[in-house]
C-alpha atoms as a PDB file:
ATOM      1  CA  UNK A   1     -15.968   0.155 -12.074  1.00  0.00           C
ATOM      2  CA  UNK A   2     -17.027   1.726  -8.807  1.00  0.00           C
ATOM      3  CA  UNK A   3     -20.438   1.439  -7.628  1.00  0.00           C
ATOM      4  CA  UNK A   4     -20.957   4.946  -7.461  1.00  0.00           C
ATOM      5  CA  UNK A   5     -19.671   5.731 -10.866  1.00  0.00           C
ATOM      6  CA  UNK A   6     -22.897   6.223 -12.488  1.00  0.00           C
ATOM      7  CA  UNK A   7     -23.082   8.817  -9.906  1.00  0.00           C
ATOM      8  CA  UNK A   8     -19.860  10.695 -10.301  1.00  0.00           C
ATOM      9  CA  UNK A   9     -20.667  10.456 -13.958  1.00  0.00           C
ATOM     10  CA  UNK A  10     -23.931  12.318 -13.625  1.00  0.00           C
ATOM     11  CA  UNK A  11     -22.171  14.404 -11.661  1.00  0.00           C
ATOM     12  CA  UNK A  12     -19.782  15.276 -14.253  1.00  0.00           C
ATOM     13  CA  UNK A  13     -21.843  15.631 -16.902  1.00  0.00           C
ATOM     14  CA  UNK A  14     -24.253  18.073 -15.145  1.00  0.00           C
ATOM     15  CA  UNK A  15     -21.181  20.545 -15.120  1.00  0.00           C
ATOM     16  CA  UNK A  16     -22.762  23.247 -12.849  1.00  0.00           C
ATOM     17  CA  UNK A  17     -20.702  24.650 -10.282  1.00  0.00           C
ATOM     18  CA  UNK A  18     -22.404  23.446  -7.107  1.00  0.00           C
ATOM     19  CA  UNK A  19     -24.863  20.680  -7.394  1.00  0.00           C
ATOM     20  CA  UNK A  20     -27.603  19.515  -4.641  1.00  0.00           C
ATOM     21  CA  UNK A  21     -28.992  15.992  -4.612  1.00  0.00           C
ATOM     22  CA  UNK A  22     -31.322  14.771  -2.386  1.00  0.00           C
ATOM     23  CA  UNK A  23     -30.616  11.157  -1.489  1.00  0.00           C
ATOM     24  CA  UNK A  24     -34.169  10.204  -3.341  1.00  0.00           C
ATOM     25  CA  UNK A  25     -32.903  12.048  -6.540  1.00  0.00           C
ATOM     26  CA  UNK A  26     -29.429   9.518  -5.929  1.00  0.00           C
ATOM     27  CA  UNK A  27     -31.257   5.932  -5.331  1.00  0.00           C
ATOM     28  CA  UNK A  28     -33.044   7.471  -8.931  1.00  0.00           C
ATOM     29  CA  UNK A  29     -29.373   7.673 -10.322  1.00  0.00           C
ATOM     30  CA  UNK A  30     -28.269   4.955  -8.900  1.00  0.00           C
ATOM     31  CA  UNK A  31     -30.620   2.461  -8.669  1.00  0.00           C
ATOM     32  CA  UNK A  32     -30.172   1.785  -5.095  1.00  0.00           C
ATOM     33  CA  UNK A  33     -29.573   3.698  -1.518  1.00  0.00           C
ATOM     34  CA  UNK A  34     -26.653   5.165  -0.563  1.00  0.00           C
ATOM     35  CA  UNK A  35     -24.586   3.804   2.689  1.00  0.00           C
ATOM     36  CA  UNK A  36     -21.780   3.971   4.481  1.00  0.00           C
ATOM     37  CA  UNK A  37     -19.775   2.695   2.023  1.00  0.00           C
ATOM     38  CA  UNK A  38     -20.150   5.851   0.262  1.00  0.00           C
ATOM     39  CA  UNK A  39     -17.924   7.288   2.601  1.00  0.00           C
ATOM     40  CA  UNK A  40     -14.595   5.033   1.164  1.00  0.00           C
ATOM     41  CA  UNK A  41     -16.128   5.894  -2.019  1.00  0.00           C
ATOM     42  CA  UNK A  42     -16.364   9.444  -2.188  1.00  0.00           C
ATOM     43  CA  UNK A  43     -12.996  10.253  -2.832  1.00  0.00           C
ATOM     44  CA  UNK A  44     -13.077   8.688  -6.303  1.00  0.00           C
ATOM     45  CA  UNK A  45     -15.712  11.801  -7.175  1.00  0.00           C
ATOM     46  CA  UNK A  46     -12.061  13.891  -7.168  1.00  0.00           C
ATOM     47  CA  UNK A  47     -11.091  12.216 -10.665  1.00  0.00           C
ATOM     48  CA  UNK A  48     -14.416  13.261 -12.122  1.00  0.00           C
ATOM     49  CA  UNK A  49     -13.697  16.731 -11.010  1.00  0.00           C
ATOM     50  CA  UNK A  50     -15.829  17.211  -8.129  1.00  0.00           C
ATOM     51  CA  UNK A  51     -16.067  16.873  -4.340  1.00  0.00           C
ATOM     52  CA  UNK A  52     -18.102  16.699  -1.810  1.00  0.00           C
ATOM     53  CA  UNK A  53     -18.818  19.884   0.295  1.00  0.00           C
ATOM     54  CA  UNK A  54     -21.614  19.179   2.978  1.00  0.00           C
ATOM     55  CA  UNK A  55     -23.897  15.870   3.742  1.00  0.00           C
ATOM     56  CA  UNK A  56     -27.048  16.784   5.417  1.00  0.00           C
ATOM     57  CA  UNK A  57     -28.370  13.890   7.142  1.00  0.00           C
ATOM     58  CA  UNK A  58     -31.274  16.016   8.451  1.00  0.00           C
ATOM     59  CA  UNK A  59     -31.994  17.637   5.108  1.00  0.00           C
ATOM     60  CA  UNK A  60     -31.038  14.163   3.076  1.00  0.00           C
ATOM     61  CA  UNK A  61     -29.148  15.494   0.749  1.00  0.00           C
ATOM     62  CA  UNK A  62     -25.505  16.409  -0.695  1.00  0.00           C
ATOM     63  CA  UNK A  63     -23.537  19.318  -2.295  1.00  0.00           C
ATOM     64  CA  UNK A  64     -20.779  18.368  -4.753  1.00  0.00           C
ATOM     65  CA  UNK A  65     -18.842  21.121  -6.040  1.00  0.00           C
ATOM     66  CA  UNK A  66     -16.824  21.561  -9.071  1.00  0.00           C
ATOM     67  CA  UNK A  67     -12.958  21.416  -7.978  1.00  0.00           C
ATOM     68  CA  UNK A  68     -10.336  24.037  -9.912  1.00  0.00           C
ATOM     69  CA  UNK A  69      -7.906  21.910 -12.096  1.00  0.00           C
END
């Protein structure tokens, strides 16, 4: 299991189209801060049927988007 899959899980389940997370609301899922490591990581979110669209390092936050299957 990935370290992030309690993430991509949430993710999943949430369902919406486009989702926004600040990085506060993911170290809440989580349990912990996101690093760099999320960058390998990301691509695993594909298999949940999401992906990433835009990090904001100003803003501190992510948009996932649902991918067509």
């Amino acid at each position: 299991m990935s370290k992030y899959e309690k993430l991509w899980k949430y993710i999943q389940k949430d369902g919406k189209l486009d989702i926004t997370l600040s990085f506060v609301e993911i170290k809440k899922i989580l349990g912990f801060d996101i690093d760099h490591s999320f960058l390998t990581y990301k691509k695993e979110l594909l298999n949940f049927g999401y992906c990433i669209v835009k990090i904001s390092l100003k803003e501190k936050k992510i948009l996932f988007r649902k991918t067509e299957k």
